[in-house]
Protein backbone atom coordinates (compact mmCIF):
# COMPACT_ATOMS: atom_id res chain seq x y z
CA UNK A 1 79.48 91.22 108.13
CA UNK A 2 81.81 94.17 109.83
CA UNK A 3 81.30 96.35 106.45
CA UNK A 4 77.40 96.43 106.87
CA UNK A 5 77.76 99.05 109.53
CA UNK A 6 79.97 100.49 107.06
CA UNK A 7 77.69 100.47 103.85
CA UNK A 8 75.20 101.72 106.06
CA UNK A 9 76.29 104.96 107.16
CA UNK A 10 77.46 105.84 103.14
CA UNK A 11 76.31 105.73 99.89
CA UNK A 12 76.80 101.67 99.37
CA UNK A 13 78.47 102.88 96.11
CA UNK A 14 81.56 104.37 97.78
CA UNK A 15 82.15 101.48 99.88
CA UNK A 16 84.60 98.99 97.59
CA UNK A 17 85.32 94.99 97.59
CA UNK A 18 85.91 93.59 94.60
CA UNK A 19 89.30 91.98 94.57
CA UNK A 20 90.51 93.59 90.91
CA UNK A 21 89.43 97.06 92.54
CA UNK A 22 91.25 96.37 95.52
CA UNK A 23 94.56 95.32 94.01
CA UNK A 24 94.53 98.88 91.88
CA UNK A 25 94.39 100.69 95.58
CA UNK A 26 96.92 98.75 97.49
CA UNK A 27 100.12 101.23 96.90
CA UNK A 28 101.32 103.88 95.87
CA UNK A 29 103.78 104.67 92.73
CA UNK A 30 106.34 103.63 95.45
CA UNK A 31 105.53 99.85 94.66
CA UNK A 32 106.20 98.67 98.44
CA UNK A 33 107.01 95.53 98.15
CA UNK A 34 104.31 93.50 100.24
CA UNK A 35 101.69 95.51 100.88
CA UNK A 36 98.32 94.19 102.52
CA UNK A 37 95.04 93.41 101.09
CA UNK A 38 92.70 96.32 102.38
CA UNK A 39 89.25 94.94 103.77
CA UNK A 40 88.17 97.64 101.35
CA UNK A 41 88.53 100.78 99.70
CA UNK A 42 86.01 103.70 100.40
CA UNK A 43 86.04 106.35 97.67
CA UNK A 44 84.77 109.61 100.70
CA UNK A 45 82.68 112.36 98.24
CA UNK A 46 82.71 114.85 101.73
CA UNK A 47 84.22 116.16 104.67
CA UNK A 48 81.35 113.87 106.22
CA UNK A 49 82.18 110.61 104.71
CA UNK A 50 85.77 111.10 106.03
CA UNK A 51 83.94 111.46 109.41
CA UNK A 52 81.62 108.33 109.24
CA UNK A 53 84.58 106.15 107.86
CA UNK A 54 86.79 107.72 110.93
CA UNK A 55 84.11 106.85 113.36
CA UNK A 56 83.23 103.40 112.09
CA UNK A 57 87.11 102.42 112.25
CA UNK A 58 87.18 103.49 115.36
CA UNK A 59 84.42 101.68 116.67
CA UNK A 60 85.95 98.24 115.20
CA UNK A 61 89.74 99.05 115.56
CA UNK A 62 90.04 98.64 111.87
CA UNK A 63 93.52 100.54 110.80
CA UNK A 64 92.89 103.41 108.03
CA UNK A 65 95.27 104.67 105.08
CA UNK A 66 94.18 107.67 103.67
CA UNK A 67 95.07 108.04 99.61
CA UNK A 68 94.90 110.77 97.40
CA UNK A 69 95.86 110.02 93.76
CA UNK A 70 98.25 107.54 94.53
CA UNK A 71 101.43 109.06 92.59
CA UNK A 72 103.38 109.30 96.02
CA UNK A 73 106.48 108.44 95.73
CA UNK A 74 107.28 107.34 99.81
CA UNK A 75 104.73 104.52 100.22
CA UNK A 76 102.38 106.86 102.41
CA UNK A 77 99.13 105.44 100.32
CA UNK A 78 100.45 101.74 101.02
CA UNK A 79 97.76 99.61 102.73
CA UNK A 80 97.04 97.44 105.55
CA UNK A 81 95.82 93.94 105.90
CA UNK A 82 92.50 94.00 106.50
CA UNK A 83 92.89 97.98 106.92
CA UNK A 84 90.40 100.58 104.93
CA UNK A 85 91.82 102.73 102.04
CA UNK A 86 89.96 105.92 102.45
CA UNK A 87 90.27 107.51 99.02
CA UNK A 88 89.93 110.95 98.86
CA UNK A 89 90.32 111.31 94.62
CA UNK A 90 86.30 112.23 94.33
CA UNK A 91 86.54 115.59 97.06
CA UNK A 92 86.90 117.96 94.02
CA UNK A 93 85.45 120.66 95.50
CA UNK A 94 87.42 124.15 95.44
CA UNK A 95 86.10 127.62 96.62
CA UNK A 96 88.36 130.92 95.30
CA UNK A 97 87.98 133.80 96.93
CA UNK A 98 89.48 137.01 94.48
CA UNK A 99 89.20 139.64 97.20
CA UNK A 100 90.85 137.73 100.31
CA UNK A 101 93.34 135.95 97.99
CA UNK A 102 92.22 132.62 99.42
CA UNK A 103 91.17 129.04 98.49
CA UNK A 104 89.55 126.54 99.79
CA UNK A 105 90.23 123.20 98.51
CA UNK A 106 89.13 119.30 98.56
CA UNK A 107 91.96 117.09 98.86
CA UNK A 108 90.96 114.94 95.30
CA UNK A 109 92.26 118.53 92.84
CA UNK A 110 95.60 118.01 91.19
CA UNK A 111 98.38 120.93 91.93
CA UNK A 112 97.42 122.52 88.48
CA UNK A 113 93.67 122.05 88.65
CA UNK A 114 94.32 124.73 91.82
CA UNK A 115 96.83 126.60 89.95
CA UNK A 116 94.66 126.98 86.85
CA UNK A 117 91.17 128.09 89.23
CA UNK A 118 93.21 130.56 90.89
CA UNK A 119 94.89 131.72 87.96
């Protein structure tokens, strides 16, 4: 099957296919009104999981829609028959630095989960 390659290169764990976890992944709080049935989610923990899933869709022209939370409100996070929803909600990770005034962040934090570490 095309997802072996997947499963693979990632924890088997992050790569999704059960149909009732599917359907929760397939739009956004825009409600699109036909949106496809993804070949599978992939809930990415790292910068490097992004990277494999890239590289594997690239490899078998599989189309990929990158979701954060899912409370857009444009349809951005709506998916793609047969596509791979590359959920980003697990990359948590956020790095404050006082002196330089700087943070770096995952893309899975909330607004105020940044706002309240930087506070």
């Amino acid at each position: 099957m095309i997802l072996d390659d997947l499963r693979a290169r990632l924890d088997t764990a992050s790569v999704l296919t059960d149909a009732d976890v599917l359907e929760g992944y397939r739009q956004d709080w825009a409600k699109a009104p036909d949106p496809g049935m993804p070949l599978a989610v992939v809930r990415a923990r790292s910068t490097g999981d992004v990277q494999e899933v890239m590289r594997w869709a690239s490899a078998h022209g599989v189309p990929v829609v990158p979701r954060g939370a899912g409370s857009g409100l444009s349809g951005g996070a709506t998916a793609v028959e047969g596509g791979i929803v590359l959920s980003t909600e697990l990359m948590r990770d956020i790095d404050v630095d006082p002196v330089t005034r700087t943070a770096t962040v995952q893309p899975g934090l909330l607004n105020v989960e940044v706002k309240r570490a930087v506070a």
